[in-house]
C-alpha atoms as a PDB file:
ATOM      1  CA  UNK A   1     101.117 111.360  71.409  1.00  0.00           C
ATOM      2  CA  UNK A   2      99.170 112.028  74.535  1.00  0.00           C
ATOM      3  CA  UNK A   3      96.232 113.039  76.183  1.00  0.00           C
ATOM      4  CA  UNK A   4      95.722 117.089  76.942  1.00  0.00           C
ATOM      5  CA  UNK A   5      93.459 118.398  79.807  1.00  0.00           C
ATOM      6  CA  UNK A   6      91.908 121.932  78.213  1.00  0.00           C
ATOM      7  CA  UNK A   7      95.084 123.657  79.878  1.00  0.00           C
ATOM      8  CA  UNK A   8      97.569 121.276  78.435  1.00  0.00           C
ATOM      9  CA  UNK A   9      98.415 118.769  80.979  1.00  0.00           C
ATOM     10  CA  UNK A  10      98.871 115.698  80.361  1.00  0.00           C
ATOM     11  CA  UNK A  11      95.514 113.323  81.276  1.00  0.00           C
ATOM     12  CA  UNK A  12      96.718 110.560  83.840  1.00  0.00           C
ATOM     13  CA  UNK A  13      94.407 107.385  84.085  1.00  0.00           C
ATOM     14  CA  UNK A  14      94.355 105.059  87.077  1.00  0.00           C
ATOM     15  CA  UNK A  15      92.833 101.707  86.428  1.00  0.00           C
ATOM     16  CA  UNK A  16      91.028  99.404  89.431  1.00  0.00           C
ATOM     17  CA  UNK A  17      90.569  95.185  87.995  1.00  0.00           C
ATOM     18  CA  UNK A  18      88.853  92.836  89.968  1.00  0.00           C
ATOM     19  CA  UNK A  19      87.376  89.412  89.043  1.00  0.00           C
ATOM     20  CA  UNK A  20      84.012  87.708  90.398  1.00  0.00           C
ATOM     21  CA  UNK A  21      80.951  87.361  89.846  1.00  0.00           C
ATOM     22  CA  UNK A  22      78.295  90.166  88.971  1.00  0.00           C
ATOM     23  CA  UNK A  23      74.044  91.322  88.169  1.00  0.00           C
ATOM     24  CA  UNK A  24      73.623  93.183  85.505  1.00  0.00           C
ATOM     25  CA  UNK A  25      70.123  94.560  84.074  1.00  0.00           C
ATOM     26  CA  UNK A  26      68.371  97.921  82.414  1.00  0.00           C
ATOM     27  CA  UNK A  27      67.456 100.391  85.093  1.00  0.00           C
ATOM     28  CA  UNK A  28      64.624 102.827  83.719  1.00  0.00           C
ATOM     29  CA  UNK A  29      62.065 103.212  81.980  1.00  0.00           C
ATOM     30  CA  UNK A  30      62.510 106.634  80.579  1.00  0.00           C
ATOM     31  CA  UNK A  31      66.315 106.915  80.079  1.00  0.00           C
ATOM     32  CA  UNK A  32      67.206 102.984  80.358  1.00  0.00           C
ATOM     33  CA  UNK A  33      70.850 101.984  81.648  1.00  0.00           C
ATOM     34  CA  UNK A  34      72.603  98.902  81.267  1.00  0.00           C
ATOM     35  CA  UNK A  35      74.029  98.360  85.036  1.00  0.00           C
ATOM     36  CA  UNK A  36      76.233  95.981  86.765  1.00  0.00           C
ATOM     37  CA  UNK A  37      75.682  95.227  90.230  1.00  0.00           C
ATOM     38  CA  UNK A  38      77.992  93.548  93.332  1.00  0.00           C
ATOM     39  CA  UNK A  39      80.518  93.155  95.373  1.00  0.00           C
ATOM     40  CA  UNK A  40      82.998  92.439  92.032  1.00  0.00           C
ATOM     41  CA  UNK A  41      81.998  96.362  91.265  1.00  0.00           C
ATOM     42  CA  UNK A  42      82.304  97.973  94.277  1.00  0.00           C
ATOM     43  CA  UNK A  43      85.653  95.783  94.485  1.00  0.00           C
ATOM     44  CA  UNK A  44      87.044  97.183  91.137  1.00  0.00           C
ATOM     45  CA  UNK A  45      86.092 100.711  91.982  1.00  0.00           C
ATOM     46  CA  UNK A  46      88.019 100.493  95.214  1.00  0.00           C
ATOM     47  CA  UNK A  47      90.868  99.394  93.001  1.00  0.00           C
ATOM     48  CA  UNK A  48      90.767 102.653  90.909  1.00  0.00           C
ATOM     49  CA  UNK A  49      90.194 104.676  93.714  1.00  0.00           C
ATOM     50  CA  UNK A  50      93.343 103.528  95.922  1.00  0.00           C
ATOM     51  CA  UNK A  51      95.518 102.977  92.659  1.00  0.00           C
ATOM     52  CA  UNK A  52      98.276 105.290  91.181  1.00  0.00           C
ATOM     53  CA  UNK A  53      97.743 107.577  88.202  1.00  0.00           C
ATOM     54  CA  UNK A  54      99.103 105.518  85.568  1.00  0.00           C
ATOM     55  CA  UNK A  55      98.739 101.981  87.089  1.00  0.00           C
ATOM     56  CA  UNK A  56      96.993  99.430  86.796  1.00  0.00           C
ATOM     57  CA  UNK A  57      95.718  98.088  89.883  1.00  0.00           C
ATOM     58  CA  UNK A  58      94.437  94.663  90.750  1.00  0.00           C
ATOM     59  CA  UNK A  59      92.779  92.628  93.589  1.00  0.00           C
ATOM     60  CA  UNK A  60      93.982  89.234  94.570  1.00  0.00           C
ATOM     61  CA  UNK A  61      91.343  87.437  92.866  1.00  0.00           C
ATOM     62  CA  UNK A  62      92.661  88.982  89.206  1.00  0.00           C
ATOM     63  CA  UNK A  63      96.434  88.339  90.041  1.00  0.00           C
ATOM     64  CA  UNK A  64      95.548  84.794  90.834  1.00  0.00           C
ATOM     65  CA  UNK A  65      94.215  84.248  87.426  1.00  0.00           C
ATOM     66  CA  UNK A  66      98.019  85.611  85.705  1.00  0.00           C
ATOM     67  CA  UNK A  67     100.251  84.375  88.017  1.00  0.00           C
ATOM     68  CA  UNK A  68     103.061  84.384  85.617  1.00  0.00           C
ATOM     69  CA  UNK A  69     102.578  88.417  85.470  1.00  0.00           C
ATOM     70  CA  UNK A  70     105.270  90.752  87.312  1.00  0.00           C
ATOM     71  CA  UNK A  71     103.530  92.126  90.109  1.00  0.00           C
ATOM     72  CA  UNK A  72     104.431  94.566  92.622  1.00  0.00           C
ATOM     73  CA  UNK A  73     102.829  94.091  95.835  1.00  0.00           C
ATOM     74  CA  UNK A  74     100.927  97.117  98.056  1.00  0.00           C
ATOM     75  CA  UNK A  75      98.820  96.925 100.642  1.00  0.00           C
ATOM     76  CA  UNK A  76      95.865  98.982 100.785  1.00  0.00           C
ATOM     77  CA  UNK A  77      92.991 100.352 103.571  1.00  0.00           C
ATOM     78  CA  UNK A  78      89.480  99.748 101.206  1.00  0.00           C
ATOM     79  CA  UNK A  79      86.549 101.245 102.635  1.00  0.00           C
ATOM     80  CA  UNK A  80      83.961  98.557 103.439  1.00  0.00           C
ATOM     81  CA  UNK A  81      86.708  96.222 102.563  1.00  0.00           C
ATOM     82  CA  UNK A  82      89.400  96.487 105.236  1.00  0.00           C
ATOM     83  CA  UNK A  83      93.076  95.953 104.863  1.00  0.00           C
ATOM     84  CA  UNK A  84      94.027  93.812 101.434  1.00  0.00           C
ATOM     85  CA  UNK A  85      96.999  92.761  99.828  1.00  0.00           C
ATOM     86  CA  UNK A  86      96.635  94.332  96.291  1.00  0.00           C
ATOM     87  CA  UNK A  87      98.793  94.412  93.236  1.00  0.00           C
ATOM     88  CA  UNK A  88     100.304  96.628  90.628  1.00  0.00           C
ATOM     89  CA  UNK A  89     101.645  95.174  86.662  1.00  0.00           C
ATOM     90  CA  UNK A  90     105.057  96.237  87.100  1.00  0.00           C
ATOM     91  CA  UNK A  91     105.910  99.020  84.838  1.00  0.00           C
ATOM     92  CA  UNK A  92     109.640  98.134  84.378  1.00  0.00           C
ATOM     93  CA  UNK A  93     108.992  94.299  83.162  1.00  0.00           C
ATOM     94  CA  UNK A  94     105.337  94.921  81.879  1.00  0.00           C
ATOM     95  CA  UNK A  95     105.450  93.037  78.890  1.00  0.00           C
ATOM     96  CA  UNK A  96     103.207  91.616  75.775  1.00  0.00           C
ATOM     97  CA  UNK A  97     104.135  88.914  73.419  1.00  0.00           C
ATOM     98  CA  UNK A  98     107.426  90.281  73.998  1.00  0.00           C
ATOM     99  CA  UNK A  99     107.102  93.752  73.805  1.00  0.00           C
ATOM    100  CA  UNK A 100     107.596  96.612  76.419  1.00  0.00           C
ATOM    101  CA  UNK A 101     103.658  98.183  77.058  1.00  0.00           C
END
């Protein structure tokens, strides 16, 4: 079963993964926040925003740590980032202990 908008479309997600390191901390005083701070975030979120519905995208530095993975490679323009060699999990071999995702 899937996800609805209010007029009955289907809901698409895009997904942005990155891996580094990050701040985090409580911003406010009246209405506090837990926050994460960095270049990891803004990294992530240029991920999402230059990803496919229905992918999940990844930087470099998260490929590197599942190597084994079937990626398919795409190279992106990230603001504030420049040109990078990204990745996508490979929706026709995407696999988990076994079993099509």
């Amino acid at each position: 079963a899937g996800v609805v908008d209010p007029l009955g479309r289907p809901v698409q997600m895009r997904v942005g993964i990155h891996s580094g390191s990050i701040m985090s901390g409580v911003v406010g005083r009246k209405c506090p926040r837990f926050c994460l701070f960095g270049d990891t975030v803004n990294t992530a979120s240029r991920m999402e925003s230059t990803g496919d519905p229905g992918r999940i995208h990844v930087s470099q530095a998260f490929r590197d740590l599942l190597p084994d993975q079937p990626w398919l490679i795409k190279e992106v323009y990230a603001k504030g980032k420049g040109n990078l060699t990204t990745y996508f999990l490979d929706p026709e071999t995407d696999t988990v202990h076994g079993e099509k995702l």
